[in-house]
C-alpha atoms as a PDB file:
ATOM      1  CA  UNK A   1       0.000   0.000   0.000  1.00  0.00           C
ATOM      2  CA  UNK A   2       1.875   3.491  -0.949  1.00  0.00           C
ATOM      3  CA  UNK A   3       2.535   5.851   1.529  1.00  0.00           C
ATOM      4  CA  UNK A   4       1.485   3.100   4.266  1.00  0.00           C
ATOM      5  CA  UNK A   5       4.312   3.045   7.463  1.00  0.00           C
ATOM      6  CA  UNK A   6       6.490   0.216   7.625  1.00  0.00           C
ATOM      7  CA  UNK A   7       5.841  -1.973   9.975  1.00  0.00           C
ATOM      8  CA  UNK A   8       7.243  -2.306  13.288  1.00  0.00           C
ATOM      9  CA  UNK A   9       9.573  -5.947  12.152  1.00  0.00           C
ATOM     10  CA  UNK A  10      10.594  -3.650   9.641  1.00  0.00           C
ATOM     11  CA  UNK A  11      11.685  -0.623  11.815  1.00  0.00           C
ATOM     12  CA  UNK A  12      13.430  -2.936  14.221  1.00  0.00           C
ATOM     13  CA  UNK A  13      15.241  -4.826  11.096  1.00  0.00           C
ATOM     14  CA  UNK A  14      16.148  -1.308   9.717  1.00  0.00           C
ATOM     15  CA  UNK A  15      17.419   0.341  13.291  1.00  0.00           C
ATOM     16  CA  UNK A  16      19.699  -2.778  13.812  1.00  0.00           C
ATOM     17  CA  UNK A  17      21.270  -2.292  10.495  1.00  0.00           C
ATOM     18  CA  UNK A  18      21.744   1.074  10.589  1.00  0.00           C
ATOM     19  CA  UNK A  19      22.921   0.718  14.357  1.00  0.00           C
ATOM     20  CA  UNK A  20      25.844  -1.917  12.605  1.00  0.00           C
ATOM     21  CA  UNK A  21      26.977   0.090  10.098  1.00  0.00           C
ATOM     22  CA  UNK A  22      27.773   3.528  12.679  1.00  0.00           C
ATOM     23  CA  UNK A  23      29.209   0.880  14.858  1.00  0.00           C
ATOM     24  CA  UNK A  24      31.358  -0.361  12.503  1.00  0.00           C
ATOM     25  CA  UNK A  25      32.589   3.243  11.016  1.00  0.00           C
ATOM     26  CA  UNK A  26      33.179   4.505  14.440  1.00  0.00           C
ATOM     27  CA  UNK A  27      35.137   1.959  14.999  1.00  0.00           C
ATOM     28  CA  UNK A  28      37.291   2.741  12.099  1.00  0.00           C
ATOM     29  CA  UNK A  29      36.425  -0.233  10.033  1.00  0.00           C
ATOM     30  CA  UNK A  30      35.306   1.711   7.531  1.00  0.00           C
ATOM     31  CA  UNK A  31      37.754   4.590   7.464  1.00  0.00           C
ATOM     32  CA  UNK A  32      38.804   5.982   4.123  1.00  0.00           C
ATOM     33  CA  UNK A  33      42.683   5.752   5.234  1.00  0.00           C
ATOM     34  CA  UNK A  34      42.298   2.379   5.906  1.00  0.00           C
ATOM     35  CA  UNK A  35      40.245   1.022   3.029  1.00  0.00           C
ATOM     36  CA  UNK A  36      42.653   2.744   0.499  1.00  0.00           C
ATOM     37  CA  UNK A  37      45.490   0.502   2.044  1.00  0.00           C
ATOM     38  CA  UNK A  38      44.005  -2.332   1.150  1.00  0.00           C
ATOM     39  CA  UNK A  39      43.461  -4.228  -2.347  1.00  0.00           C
ATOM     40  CA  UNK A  40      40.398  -2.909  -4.288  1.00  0.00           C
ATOM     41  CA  UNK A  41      38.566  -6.409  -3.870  1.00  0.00           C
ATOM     42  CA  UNK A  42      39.610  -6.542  -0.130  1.00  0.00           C
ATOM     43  CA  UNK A  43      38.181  -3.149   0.748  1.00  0.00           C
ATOM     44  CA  UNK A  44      34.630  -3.972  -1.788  1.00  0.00           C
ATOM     45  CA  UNK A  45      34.822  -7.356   0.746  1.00  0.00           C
ATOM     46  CA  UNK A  46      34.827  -4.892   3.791  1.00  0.00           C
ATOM     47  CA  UNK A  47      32.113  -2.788   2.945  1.00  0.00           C
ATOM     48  CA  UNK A  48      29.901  -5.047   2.333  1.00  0.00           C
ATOM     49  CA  UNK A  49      31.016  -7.154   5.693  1.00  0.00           C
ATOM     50  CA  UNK A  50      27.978  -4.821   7.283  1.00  0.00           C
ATOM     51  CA  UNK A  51      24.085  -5.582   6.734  1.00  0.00           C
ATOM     52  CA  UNK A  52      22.554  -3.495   4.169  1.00  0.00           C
ATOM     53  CA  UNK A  53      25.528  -2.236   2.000  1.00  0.00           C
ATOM     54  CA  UNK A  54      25.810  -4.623  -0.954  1.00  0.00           C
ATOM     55  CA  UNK A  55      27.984  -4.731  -4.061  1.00  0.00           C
ATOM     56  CA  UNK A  56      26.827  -1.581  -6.016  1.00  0.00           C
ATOM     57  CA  UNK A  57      26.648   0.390  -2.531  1.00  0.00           C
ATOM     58  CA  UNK A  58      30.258  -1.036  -1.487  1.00  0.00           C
ATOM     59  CA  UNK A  59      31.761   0.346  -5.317  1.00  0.00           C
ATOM     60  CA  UNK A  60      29.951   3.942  -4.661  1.00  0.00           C
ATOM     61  CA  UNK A  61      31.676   4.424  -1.212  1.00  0.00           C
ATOM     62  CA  UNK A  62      34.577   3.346  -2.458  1.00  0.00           C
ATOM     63  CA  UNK A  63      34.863   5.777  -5.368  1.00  0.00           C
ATOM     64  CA  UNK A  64      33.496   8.642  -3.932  1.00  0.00           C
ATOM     65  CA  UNK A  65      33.993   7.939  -0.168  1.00  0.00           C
ATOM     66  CA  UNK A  66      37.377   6.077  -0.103  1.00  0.00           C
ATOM     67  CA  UNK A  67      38.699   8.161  -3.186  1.00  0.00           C
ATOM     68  CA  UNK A  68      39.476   4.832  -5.425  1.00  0.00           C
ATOM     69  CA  UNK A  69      39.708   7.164  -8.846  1.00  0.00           C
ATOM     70  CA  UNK A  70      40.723   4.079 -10.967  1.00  0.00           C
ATOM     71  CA  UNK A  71      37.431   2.079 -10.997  1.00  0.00           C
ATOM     72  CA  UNK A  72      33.948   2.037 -12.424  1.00  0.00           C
ATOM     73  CA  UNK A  73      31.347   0.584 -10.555  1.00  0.00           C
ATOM     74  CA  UNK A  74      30.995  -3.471 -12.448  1.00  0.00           C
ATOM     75  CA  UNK A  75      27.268  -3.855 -10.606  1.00  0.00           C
ATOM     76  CA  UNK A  76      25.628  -0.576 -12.682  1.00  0.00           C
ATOM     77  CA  UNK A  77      26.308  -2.161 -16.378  1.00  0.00           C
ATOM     78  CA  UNK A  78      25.210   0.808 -18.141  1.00  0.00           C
ATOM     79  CA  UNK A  79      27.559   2.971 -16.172  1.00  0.00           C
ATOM     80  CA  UNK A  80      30.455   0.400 -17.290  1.00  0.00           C
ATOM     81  CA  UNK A  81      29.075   0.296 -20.914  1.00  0.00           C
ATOM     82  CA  UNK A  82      29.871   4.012 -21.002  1.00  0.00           C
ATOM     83  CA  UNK A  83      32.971   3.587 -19.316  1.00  0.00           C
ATOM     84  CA  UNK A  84      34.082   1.025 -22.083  1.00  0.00           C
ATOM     85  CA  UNK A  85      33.134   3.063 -25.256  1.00  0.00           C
ATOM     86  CA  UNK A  86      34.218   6.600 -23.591  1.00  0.00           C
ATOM     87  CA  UNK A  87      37.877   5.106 -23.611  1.00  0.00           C
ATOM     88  CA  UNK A  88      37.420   2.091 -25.764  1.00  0.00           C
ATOM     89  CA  UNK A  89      37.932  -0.683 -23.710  1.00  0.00           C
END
């Protein structure tokens, strides 16, 4: 039903994630610094370690939040479509 609340499973479900993923940046898990040092695939492994970030949400932080300026996200194919013919991969 549009505009109708979520329920209150859903709020809890929601909170706990949201509750996991300030945990685990607080913590430092999630620090720019330290996802840079790492491997590409390690640090897209890290982010999504925490509920609710999955593989296109993992590439986006790590372009724009981590500052990886050699990638194109793989899991938004038309993005990497225009990647390939703007420098003819």
């Amino acid at each position: 039903m549009p505009g109708a609340a979520p329920s209150r499973a859903c709020r809890s479900a929601r909170s706990r994630t949201y509750n996991t993923q300030g945990e685990q940046a607080t913590s430092g898990l999630l620090d720019a610094a330290s996802l840079c040092a790492l491997p590409p695939e390690a640090a897209l492994e890290r982010l999504q370690g925490p509920p609710g970030i999955g593989p296109f949400g993992a590439e986006l932080i790590l372009l724009r939040g981590a500052g990886e300026p050699d990638r194109l996200p793989t899991h938004a194919p038309r993005l990497a479509r225009a990647g390939a013919l703007a420098f003819l991969w």
